[in-house]
Every structure is written in C-alpha cells, then in structure tokens.
N, C-alpha and C. Protein backbone atom coordinates (compact mmCIF):
# COMPACT_ATOMS: atom_id res chain seq x y z
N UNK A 1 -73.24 174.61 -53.46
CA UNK A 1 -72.00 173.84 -53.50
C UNK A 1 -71.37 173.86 -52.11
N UNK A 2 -71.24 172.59 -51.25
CA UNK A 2 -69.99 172.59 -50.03
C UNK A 2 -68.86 173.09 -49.88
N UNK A 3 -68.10 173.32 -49.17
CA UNK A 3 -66.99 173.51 -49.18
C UNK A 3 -66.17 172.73 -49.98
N UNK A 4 -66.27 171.37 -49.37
CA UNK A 4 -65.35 170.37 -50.35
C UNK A 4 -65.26 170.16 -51.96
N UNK A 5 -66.74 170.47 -51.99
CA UNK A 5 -66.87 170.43 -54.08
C UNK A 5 -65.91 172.11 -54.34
N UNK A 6 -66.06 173.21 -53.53
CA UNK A 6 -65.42 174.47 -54.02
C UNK A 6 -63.79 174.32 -54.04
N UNK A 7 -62.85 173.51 -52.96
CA UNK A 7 -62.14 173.26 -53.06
C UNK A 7 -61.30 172.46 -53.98
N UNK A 8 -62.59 171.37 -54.05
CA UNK A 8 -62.25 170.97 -55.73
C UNK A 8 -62.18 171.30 -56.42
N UNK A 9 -63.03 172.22 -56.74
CA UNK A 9 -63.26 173.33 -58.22
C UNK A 9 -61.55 173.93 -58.29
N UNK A 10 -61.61 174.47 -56.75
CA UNK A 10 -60.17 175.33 -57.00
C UNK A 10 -59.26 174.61 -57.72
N UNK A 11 -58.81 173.26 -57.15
CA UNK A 11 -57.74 172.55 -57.29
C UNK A 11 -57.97 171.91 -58.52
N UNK A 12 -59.46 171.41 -59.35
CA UNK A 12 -59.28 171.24 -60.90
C UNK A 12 -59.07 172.67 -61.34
N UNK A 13 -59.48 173.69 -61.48
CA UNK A 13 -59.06 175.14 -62.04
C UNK A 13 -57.24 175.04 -62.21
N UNK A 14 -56.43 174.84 -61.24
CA UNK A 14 -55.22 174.67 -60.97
C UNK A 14 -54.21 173.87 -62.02
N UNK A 15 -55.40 172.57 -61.92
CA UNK A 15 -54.53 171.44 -62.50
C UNK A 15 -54.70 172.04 -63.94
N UNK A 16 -56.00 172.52 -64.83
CA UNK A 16 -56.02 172.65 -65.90
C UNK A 16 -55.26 173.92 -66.26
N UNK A 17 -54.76 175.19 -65.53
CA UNK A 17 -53.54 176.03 -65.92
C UNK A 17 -52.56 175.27 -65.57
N UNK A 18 -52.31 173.97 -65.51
CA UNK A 18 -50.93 173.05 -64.98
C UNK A 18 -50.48 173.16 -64.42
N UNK A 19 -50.63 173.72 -63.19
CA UNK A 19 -50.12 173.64 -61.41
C UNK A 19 -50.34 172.57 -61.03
N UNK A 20 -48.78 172.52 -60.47
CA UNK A 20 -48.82 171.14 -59.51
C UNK A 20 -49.46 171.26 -58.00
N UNK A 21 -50.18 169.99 -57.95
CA UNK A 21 -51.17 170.48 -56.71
C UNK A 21 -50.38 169.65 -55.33
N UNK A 22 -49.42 170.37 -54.34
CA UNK A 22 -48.95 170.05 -53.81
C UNK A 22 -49.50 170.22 -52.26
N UNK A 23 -49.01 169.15 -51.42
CA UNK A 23 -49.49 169.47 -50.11
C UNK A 23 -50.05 170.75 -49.29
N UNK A 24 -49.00 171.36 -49.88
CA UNK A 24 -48.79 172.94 -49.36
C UNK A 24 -50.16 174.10 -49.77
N UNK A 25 -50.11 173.19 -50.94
CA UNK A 25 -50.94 174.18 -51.70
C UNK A 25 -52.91 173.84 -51.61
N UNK A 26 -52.29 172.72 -51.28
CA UNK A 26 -54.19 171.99 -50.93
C UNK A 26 -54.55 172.78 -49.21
N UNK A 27 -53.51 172.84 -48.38
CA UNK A 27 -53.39 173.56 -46.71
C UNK A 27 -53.99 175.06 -47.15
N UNK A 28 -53.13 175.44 -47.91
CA UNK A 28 -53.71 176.97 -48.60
C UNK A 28 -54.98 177.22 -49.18
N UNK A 29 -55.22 176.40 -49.81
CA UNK A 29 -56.35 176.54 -50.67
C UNK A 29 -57.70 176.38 -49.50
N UNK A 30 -57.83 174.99 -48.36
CA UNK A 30 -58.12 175.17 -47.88
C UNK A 30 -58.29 176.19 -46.40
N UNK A 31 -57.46 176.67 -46.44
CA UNK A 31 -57.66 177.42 -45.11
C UNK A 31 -58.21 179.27 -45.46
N UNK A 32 -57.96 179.35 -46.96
CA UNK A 32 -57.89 180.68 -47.55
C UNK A 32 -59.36 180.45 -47.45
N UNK A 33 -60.23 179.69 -48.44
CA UNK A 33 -61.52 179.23 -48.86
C UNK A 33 -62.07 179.15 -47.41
N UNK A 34 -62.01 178.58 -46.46
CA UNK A 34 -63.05 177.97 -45.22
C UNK A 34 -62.79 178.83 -43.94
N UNK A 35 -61.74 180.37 -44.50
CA UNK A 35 -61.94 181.30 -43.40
C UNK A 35 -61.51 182.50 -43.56
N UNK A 36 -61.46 183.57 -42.93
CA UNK A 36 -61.66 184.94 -43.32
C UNK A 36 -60.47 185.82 -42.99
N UNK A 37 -59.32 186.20 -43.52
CA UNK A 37 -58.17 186.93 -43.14
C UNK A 37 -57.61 188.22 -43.67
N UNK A 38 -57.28 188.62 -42.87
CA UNK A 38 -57.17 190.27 -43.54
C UNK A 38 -55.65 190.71 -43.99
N UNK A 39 -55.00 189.37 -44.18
CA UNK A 39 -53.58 189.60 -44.54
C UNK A 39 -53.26 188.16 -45.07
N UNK A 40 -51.75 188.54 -45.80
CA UNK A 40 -51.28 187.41 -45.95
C UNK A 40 -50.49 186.55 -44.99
N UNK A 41 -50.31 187.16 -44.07
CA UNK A 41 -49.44 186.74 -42.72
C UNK A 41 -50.35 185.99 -41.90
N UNK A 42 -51.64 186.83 -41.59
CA UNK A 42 -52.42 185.71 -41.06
C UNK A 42 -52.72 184.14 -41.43
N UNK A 43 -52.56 184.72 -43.11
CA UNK A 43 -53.05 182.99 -43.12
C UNK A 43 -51.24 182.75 -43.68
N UNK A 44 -50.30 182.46 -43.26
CA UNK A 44 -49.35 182.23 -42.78
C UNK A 44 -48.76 181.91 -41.73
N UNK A 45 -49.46 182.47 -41.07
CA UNK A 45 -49.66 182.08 -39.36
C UNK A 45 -50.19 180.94 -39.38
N UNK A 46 -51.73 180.49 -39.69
CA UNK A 46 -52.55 179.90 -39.65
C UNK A 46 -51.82 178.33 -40.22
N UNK A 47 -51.55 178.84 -41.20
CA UNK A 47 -50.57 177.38 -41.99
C UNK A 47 -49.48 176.67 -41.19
N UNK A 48 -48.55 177.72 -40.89
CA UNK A 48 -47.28 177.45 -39.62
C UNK A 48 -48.18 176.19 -38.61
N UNK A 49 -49.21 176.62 -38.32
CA UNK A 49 -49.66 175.69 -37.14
C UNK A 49 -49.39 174.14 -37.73
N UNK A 50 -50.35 174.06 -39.26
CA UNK A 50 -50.41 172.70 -39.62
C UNK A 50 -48.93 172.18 -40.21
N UNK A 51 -48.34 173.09 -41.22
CA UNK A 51 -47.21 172.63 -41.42
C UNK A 51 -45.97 173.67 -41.47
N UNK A 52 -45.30 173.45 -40.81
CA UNK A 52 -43.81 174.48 -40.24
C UNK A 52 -43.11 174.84 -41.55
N UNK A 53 -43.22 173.86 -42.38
CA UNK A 53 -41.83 174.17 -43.47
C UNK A 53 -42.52 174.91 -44.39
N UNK A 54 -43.91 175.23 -44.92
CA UNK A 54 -44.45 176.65 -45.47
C UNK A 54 -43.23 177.63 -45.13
N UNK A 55 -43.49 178.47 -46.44
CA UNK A 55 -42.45 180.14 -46.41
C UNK A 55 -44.31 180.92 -46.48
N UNK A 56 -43.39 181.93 -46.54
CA UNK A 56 -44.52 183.61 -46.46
C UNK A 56 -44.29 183.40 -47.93
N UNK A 57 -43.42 183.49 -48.49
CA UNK A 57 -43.59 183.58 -50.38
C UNK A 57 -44.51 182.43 -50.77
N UNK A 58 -44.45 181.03 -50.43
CA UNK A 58 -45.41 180.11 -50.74
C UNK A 58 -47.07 180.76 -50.92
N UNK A 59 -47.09 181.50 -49.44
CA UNK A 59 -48.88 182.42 -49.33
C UNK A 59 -49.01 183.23 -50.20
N UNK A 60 -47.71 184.60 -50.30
CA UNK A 60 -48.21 185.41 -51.01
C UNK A 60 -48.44 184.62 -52.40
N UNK A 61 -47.59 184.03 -52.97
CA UNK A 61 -47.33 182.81 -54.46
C UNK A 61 -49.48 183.02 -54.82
N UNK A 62 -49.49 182.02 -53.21
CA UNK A 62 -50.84 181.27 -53.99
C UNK A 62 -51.56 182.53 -53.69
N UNK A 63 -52.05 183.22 -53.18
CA UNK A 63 -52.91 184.07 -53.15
C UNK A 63 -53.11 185.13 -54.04
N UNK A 64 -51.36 184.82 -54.54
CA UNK A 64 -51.63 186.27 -55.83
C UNK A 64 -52.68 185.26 -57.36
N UNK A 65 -52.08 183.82 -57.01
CA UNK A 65 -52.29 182.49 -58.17
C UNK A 65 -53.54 183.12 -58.11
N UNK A 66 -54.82 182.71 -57.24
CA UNK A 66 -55.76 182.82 -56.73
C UNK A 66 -56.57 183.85 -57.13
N UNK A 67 -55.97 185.27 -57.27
CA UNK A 67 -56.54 186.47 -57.61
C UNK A 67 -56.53 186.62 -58.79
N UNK A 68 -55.39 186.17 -59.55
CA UNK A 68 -55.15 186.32 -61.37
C UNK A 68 -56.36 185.35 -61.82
N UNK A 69 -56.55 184.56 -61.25
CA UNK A 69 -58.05 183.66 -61.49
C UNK A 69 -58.81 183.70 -61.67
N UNK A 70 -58.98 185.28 -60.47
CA UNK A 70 -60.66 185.31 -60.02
C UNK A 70 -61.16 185.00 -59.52
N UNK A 71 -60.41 183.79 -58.75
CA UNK A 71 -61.30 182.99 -57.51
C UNK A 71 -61.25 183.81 -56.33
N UNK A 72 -60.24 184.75 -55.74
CA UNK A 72 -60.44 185.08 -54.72
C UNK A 72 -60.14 187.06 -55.26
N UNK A 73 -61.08 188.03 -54.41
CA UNK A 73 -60.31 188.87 -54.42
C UNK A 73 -59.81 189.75 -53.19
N UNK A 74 -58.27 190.29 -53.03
CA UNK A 74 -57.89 190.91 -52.02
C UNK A 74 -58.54 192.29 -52.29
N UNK A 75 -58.99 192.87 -50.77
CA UNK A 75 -59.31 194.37 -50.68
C UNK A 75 -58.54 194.77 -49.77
N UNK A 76 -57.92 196.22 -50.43
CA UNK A 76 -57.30 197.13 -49.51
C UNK A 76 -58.42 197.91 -48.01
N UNK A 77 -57.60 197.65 -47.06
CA UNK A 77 -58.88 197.96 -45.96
C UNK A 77 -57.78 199.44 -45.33
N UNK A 78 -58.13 200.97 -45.08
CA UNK A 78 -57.86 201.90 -44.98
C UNK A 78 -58.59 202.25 -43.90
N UNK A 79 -58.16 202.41 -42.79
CA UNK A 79 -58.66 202.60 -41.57
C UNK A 79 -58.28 204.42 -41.06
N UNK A 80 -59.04 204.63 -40.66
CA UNK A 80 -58.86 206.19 -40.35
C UNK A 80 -58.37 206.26 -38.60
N UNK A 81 -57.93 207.13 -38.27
CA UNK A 81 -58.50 207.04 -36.32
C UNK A 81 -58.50 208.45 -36.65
C-alpha cells in the first residue's frame, strides 16, 4: 500500500468513528504517517511551517485520536548518560 492509499485508510477509519476530517487534521495525519518524530512538538513544529493557526492541543488531540485506534503507537524513549 502507498502512502496515499494509507492516508486514506486513516482518514476513512476517522470518518467512520465520525470525525470531522478537517484541514488541520489531513496536515497531521499526513506529516505524522510520511515521517518520523520523537515528540509531539516536533511534529508541531513541523505543522507551524505549513499552517500557523494549528495549537499544540490540536497534535497532542490527534495523536492521542491516532493511538486509541491503533494506527499509530507512541514509545517512551529513556536515555541514560
């Protein structure tokens, strides 16, 4: 499957728990899916570039959406020195 059919998948998954699939949330979906971040800020950052009026609650929102799913999962990363 491409990227673009997985993104779809996401965004029918969405529509059928009845989320509205909004601009914001298609920027997210894609940028979470087509790259690799070790926070939610990063890809908050990442979003800011394309569109300014994103919040940090919008990311955490979808990413937690995302995990209750199953589509994505967050790992705690514990670094020693």
């Amino acid at each position: 499957m491409c990227r673009e059919e997985n993104i779809e998948a996401v965004l029918g998954k969405l529509k059928e728990k009845g989320c509205r699939i909004t601009a914001q949330r298609r920027l997210l979906i894609r940028l979470i899916l087509e790259n690799e971040y070790s926070s939610c800020k990063e890809i908050y950052l990442a979003a800011r570039v394309r569109e300014s009026k994103i919040g940090i609650a919008t990311v955490y929102r979808m990413v937690q959406l995302l995990e209750d799913m199953d589509l994505i999962h967050k790992e705690m990363v514990v670094r020693t020195f």
